[in-house]
N, C-alpha and C. Protein backbone atom coordinates (compact mmCIF):
# COMPACT_ATOMS: atom_id res chain seq x y z
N UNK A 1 19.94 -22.23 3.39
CA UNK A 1 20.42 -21.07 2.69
C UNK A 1 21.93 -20.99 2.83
N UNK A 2 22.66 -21.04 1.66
CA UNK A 2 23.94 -21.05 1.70
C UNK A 2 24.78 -19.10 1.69
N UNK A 3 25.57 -19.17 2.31
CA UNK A 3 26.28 -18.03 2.81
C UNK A 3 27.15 -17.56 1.15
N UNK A 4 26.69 -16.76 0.66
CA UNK A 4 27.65 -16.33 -0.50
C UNK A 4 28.98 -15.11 -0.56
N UNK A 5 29.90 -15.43 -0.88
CA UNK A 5 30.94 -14.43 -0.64
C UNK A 5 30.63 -13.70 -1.78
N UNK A 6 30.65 -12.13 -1.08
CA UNK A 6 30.72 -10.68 -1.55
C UNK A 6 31.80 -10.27 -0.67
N UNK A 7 32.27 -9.35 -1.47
CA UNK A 7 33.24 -8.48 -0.70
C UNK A 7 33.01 -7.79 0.55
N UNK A 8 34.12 -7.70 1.45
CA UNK A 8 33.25 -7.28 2.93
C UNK A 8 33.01 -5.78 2.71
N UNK A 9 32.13 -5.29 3.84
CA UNK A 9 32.15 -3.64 3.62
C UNK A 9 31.28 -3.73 2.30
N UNK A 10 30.10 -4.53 2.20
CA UNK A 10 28.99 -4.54 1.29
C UNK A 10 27.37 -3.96 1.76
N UNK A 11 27.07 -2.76 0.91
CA UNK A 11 26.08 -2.27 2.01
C UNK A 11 24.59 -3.22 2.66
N UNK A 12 24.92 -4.39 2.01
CA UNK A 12 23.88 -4.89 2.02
C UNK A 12 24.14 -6.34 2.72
N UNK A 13 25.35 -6.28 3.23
CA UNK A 13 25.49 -7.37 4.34
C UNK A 13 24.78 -7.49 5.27
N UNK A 14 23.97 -9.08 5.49
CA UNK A 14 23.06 -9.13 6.75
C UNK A 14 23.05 -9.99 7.68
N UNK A 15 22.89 -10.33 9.02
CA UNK A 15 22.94 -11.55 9.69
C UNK A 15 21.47 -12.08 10.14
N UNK A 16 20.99 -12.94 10.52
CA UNK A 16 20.05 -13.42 11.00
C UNK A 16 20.98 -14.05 12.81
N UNK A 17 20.09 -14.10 13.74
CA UNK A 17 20.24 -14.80 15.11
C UNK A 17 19.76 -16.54 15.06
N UNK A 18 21.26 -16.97 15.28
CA UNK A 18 20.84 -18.89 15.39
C UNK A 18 20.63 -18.68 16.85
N UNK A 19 19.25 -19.24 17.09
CA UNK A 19 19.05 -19.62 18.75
C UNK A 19 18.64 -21.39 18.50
N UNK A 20 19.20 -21.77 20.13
CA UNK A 20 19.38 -23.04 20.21
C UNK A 20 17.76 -23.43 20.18
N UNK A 21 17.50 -24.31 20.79
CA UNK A 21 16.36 -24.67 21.61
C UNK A 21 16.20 -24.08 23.14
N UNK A 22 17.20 -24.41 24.12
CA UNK A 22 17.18 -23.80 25.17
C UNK A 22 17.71 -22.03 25.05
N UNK A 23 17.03 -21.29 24.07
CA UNK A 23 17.68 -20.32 24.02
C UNK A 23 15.84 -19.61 24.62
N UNK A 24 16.10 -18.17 25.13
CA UNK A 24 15.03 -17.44 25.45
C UNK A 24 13.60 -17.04 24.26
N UNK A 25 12.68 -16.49 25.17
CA UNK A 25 11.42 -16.16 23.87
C UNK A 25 12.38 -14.85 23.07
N UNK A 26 13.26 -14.10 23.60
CA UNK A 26 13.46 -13.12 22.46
C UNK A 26 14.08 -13.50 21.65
N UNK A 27 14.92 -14.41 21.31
CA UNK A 27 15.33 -14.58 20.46
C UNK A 27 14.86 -15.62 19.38
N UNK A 28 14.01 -16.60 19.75
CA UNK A 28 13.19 -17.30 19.34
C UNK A 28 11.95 -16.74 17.88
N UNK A 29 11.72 -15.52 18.98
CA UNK A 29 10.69 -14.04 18.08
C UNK A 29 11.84 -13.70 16.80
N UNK A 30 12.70 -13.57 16.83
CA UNK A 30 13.58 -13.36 15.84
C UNK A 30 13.95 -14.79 14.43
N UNK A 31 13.65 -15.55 15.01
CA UNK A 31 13.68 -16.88 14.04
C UNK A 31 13.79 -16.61 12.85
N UNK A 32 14.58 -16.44 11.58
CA UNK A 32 14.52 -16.24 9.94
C UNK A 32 14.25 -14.96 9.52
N UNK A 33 14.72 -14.09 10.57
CA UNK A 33 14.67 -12.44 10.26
C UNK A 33 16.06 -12.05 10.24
N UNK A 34 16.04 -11.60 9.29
CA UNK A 34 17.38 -10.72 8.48
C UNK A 34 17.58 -9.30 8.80
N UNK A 35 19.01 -8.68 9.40
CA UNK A 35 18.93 -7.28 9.87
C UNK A 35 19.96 -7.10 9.28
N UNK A 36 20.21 -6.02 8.30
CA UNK A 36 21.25 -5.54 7.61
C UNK A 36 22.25 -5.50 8.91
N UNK A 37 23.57 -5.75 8.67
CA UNK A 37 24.76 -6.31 9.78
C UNK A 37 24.76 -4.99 10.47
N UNK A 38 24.49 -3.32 10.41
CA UNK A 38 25.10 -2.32 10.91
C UNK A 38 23.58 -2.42 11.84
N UNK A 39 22.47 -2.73 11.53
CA UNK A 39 21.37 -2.71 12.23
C UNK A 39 20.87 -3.28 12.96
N UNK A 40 21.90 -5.19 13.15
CA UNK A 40 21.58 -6.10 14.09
C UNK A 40 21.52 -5.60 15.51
N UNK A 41 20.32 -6.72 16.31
CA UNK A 41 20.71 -6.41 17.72
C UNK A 41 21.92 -6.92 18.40
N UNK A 42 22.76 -6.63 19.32
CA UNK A 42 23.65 -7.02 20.32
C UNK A 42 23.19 -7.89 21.03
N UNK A 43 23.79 -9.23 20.82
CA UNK A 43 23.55 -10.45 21.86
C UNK A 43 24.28 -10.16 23.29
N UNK A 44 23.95 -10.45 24.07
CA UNK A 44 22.86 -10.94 24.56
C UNK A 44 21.68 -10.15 24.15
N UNK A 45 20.55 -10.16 23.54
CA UNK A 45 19.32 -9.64 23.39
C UNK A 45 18.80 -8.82 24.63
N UNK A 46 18.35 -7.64 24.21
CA UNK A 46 18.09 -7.01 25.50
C UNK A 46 16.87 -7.27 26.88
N UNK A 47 16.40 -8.59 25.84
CA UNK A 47 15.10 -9.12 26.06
C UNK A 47 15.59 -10.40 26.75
N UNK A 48 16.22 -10.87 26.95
CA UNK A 48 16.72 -11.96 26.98
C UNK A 48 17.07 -12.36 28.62
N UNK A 49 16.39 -13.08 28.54
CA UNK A 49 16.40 -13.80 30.30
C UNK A 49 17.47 -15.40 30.52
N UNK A 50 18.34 -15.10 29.68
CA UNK A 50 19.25 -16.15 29.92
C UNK A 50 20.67 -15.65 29.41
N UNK A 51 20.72 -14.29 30.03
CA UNK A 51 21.95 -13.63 29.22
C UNK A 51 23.32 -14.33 29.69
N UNK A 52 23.51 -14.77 30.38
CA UNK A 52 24.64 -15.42 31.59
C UNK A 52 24.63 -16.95 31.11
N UNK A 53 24.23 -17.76 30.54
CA UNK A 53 23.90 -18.52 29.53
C UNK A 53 23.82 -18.28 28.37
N UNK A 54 23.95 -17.22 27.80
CA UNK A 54 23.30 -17.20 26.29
C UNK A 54 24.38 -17.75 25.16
N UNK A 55 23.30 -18.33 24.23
CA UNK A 55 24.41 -19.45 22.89
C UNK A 55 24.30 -19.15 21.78
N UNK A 56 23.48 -18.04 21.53
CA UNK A 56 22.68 -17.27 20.24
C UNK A 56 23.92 -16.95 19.18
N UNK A 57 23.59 -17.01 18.72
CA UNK A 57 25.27 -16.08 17.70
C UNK A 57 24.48 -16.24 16.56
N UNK A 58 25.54 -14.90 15.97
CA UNK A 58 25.40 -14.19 14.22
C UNK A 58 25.32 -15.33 13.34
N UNK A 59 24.22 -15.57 11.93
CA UNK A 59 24.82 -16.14 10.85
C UNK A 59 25.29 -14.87 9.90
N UNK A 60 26.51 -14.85 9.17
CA UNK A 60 26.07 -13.97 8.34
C UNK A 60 25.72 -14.32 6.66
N UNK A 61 25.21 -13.02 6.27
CA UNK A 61 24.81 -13.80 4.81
C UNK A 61 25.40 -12.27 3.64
N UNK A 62 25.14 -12.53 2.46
CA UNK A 62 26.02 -11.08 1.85
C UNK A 62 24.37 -10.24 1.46
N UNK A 63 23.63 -10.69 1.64
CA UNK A 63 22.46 -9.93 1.24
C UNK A 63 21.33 -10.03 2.44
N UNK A 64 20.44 -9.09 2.48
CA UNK A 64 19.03 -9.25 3.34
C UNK A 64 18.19 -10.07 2.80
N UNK A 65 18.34 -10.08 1.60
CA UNK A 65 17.05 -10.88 1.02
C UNK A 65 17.57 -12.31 0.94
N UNK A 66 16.08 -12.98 1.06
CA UNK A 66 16.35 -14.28 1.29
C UNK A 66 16.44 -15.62 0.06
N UNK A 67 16.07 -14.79 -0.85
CA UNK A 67 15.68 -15.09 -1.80
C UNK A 67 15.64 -14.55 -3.22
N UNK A 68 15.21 -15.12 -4.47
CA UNK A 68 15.40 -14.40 -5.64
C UNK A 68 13.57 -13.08 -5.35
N UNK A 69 14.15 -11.81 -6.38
CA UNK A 69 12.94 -11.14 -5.67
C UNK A 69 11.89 -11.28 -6.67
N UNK A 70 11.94 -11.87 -8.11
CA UNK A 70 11.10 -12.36 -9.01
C UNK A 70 11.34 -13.62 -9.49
N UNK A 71 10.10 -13.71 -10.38
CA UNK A 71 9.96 -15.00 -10.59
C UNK A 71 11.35 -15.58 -11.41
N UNK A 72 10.96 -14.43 -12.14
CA UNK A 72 12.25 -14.28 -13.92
C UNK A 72 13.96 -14.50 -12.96
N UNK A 73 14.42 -13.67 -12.34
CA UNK A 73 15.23 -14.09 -11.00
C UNK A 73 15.54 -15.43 -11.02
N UNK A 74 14.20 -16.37 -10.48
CA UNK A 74 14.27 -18.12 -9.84
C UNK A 74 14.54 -18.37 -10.97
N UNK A 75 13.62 -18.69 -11.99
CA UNK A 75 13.57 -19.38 -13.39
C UNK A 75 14.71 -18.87 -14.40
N UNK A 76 15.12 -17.82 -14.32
CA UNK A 76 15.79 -17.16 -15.72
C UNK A 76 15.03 -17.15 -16.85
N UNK A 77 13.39 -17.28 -16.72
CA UNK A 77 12.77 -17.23 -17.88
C UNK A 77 11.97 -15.80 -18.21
N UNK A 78 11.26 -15.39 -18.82
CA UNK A 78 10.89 -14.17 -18.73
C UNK A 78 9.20 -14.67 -19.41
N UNK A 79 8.64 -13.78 -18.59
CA UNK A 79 6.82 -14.62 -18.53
C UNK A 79 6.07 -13.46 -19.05
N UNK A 80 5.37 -14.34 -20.57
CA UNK A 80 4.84 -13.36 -21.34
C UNK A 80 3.32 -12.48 -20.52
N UNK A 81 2.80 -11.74 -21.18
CA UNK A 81 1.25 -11.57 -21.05
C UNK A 81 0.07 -12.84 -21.11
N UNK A 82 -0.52 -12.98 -20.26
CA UNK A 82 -1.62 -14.15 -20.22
C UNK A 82 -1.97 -14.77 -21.98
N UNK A 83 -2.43 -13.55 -22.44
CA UNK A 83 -2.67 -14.18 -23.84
C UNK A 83 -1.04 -14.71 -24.36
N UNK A 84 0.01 -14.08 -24.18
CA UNK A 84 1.07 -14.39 -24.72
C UNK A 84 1.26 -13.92 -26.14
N UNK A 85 0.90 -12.51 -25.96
CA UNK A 85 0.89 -11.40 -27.18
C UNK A 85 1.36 -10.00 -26.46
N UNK A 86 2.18 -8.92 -27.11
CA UNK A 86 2.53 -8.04 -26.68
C UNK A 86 1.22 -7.13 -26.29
N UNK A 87 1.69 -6.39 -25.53
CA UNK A 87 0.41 -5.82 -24.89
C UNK A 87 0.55 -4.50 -24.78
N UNK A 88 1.85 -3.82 -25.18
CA UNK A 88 1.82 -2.37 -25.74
C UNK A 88 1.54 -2.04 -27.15
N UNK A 89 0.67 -1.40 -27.40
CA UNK A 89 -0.27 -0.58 -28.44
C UNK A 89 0.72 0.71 -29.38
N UNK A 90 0.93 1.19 -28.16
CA UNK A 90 1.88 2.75 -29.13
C UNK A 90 3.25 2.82 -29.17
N UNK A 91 2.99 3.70 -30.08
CA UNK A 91 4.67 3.50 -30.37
C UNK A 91 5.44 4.16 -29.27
N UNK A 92 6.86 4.07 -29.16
CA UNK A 92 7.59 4.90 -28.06
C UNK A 92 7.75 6.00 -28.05
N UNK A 93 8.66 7.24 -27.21
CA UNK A 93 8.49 8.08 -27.35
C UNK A 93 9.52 8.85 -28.24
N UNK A 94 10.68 7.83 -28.51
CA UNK A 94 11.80 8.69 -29.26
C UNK A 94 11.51 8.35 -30.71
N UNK A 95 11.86 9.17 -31.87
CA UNK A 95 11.31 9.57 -33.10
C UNK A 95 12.37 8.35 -34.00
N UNK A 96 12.89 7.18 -33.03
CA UNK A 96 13.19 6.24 -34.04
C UNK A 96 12.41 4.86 -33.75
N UNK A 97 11.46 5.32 -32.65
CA UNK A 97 10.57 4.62 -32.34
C UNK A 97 9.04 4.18 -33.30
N UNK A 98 9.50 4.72 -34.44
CA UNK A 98 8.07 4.72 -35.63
C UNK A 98 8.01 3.35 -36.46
């Protein structure tokens, strides 16, 4: 997952925790979890039994999400109804809608 620049002071800036191998179970439990940046925990982890050692550090990323959140998103395509026929019946509600 590549790091995309947004402007800083974005409400939706997030980091995930890189732990090594020799890093503790708490941070390990954290593996590919995203915490909006104002909501991350403070390393050393409070859980963390190798605080005097610890190698953990911030990635950051400009969004929480990890990913596109629809399909139409990934593809840029837009995915009809199964039959692949419109599937609203009535007309709308404004009177140039007839």
């Amino acid at each position: 997952m590549a790091e995309v620049n947004k402007p800083a002071g974005s409400r939706w800036n997030a980091v995930s925790i890189l732990s090594s191998s020799g890093s503790c179970e708490a941070a390990k439990a954290l593996k590919g979890q995203r915490f909006l940046s104002a909501q991350a925990p403070r390393l050393p982890l409070a859980g963390c039994t190798r605080a005097a050692q610890c190698t953990c550090v911030y990635r950051k990323f400009a969004d929480r999400r990890a990913g596109p959140r629809r399909e139409e998103d990934a593809t840029g395509m837009r995915r009809l109804s199964p039959e692949g026929k419109e599937r609203r019946n009535r007309r709308g509600r404004r009177k140039t809608d007839e």
